[in-house]
Protein backbone atom coordinates (compact mmCIF):
# COMPACT_ATOMS: atom_id res chain seq x y z
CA UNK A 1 18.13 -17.61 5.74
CA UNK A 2 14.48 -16.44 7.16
CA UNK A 3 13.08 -19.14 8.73
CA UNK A 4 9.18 -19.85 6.77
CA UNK A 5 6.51 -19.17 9.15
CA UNK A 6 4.08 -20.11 6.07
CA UNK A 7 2.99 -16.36 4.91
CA UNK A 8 3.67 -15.13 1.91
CA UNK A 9 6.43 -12.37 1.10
CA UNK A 10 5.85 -8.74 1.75
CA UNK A 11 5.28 -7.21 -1.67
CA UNK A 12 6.58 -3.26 -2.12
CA UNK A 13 2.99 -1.70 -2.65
CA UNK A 14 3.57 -0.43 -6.12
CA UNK A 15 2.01 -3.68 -7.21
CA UNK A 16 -0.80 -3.50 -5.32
CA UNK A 17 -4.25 -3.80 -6.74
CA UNK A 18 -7.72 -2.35 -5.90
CA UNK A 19 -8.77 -4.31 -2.44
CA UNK A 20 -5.55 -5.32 -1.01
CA UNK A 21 -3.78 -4.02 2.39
CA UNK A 22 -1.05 -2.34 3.28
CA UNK A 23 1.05 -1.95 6.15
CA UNK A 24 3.23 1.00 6.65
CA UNK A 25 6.61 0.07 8.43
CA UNK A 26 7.76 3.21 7.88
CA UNK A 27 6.72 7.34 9.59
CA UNK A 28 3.66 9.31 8.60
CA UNK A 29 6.33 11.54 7.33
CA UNK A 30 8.25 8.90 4.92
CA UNK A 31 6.11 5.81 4.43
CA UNK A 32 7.35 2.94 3.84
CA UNK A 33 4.03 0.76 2.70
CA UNK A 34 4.05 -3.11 1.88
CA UNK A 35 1.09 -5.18 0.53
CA UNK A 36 -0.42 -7.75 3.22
CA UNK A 37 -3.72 -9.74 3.70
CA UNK A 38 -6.41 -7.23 5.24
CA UNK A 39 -7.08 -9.73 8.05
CA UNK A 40 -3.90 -9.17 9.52
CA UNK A 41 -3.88 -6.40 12.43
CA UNK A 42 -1.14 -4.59 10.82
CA UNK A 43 -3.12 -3.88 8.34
CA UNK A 44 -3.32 0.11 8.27
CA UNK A 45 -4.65 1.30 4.95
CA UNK A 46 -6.94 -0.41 2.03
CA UNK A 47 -6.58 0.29 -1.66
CA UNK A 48 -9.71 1.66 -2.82
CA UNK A 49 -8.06 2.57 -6.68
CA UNK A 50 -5.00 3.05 -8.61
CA UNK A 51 -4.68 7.00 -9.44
CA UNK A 52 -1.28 6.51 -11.27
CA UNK A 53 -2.88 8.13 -14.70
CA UNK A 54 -4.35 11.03 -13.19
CA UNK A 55 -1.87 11.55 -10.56
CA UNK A 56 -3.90 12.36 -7.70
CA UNK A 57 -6.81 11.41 -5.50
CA UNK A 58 -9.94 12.73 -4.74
CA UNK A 59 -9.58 14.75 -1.23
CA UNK A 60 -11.93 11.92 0.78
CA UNK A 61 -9.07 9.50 0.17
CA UNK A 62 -5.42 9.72 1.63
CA UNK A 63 -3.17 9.48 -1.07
CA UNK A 64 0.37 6.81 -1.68
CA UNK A 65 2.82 8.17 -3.97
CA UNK A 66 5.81 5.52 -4.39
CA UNK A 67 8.60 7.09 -6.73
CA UNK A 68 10.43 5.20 -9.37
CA UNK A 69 10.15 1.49 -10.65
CA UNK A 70 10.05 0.17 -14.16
CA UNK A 71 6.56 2.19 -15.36
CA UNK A 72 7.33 5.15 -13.12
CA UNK A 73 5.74 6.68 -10.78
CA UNK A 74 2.49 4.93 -8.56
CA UNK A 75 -0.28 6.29 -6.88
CA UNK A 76 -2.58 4.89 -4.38
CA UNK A 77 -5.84 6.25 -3.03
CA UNK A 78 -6.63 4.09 0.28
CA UNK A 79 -8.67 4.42 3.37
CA UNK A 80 -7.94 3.93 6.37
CA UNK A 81 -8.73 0.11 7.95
CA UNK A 82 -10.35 -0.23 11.24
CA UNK A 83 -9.66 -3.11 13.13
């Protein structure tokens, strides 16, 4: 059992909304992004909008594609956060 340090869970960033973090735990190559508070230093990208519909991003913003889940495919447009 984790022991509860008082932080939420790490959500998978296919539910993440317009203004929340993420941190990517995984490469540049394979990302592996979860959704955490934006005042943590961790923090590495910002959601600026969901792009699932059109399926891509304008070419200011980097660009999240996570494959799969229950209403298919997600994609993110974020910025990068500066701490």
């Amino acid at each position: 059992m984790a022991a509860d340090d008082g932080k939420p869970p790490a959500e998978v960033a296919r539910y993440a909304v317009a203004g929340d973090c993420l941190e990517n735990r995984g490469t540049h190559a394979k990302p592996v992004m979860f959704t955490i508070p934006c005042s943590d230093t961790k923090a590495d990208y910002k959601v600026m909008f969901s792009a699932t519909a059109q399926g891509k991003c304008p070419p200011e913003f980097d660009e999240y594609l996570e494959r799969g889940g229950r209403n298919g495919n997600t994609t993110l447009c974020l910025t990068q956060v500066r701490h």
